[in-house]
C-alpha atoms as a PDB file:
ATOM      1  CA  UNK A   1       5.018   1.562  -1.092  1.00  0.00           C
ATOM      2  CA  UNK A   2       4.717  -2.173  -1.152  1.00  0.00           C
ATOM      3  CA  UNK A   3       2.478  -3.942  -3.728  1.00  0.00           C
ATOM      4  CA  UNK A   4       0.106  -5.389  -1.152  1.00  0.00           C
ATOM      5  CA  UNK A   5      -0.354  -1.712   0.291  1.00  0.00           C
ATOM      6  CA  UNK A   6      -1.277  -0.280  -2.789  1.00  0.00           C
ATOM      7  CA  UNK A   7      -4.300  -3.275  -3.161  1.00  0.00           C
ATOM      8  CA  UNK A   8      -5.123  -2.601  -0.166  1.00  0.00           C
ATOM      9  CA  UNK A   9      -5.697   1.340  -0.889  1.00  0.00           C
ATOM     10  CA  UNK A  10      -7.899   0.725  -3.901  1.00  0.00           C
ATOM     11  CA  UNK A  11     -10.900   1.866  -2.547  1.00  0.00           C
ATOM     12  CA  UNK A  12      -9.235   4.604  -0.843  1.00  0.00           C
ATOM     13  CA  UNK A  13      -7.765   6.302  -3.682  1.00  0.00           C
ATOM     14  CA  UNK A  14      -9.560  10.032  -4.935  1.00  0.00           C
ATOM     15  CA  UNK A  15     -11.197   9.658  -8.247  1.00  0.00           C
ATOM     16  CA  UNK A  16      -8.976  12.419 -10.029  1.00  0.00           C
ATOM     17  CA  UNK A  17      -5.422   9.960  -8.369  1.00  0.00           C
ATOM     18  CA  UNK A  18      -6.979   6.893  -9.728  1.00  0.00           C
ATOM     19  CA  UNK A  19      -6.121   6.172 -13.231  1.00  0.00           C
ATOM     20  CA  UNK A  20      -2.207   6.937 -11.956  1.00  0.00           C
ATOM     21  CA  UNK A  21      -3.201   4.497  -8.873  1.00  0.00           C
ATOM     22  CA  UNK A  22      -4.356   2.089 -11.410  1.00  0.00           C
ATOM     23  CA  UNK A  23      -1.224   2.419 -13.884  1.00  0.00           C
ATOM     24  CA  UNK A  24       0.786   2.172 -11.122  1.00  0.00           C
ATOM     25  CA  UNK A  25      -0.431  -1.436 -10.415  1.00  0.00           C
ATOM     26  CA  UNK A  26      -0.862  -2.294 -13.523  1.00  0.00           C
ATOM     27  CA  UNK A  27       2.775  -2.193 -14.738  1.00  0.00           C
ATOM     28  CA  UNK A  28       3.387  -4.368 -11.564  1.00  0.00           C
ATOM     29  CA  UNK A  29       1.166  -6.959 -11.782  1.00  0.00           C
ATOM     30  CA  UNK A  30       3.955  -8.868 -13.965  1.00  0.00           C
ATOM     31  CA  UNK A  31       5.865  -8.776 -11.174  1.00  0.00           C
ATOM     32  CA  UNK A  32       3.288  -9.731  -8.197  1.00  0.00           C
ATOM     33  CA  UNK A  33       3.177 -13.228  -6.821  1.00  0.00           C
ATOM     34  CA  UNK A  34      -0.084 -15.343  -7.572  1.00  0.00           C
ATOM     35  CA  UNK A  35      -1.454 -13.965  -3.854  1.00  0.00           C
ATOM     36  CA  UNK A  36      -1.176 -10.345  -4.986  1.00  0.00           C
ATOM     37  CA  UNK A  37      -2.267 -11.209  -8.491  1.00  0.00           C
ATOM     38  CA  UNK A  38      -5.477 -12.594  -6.774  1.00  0.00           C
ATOM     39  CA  UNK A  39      -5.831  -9.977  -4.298  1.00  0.00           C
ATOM     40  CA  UNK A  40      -5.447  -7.144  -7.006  1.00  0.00           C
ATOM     41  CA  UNK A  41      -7.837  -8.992  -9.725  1.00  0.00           C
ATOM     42  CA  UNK A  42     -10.649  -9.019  -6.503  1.00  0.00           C
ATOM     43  CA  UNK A  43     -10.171  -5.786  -5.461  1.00  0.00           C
ATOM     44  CA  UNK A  44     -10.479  -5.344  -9.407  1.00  0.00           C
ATOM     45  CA  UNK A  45     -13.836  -6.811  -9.755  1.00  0.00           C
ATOM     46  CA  UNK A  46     -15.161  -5.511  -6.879  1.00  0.00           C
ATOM     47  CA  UNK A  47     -14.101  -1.946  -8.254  1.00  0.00           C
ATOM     48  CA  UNK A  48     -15.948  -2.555 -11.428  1.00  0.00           C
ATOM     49  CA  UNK A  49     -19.269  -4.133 -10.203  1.00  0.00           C
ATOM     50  CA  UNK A  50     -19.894  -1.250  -8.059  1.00  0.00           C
ATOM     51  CA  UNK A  51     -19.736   1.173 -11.417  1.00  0.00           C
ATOM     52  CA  UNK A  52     -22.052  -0.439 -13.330  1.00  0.00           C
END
């Protein structure tokens, strides 16, 4: 699965599949281009601000 597919399944993935999901991306993000670094650190935020 490309990078920009597995952003765009963030809020998608099943609790119990998400900290693989997140590892996942996570060991790519050295390897993403400055739009999927920006679309992954969004889709990042947005993840966090609605847990707290």
């Amino acid at each position: 699965m490309s990078t920009e597919e597995l952003i765009a399944l963030i809020g998608y993935v099943e609790e119990p599949k998400m900290e693989r999901f997140l590892k996942e991306l996570t060991q790519r993000f050295e390897q993403m281009n400055d739009e999927q670094k920006a679309l992954y650190e969004a889709e990042k935020q947005r993840r966090e601000s609605r847990e707290n």
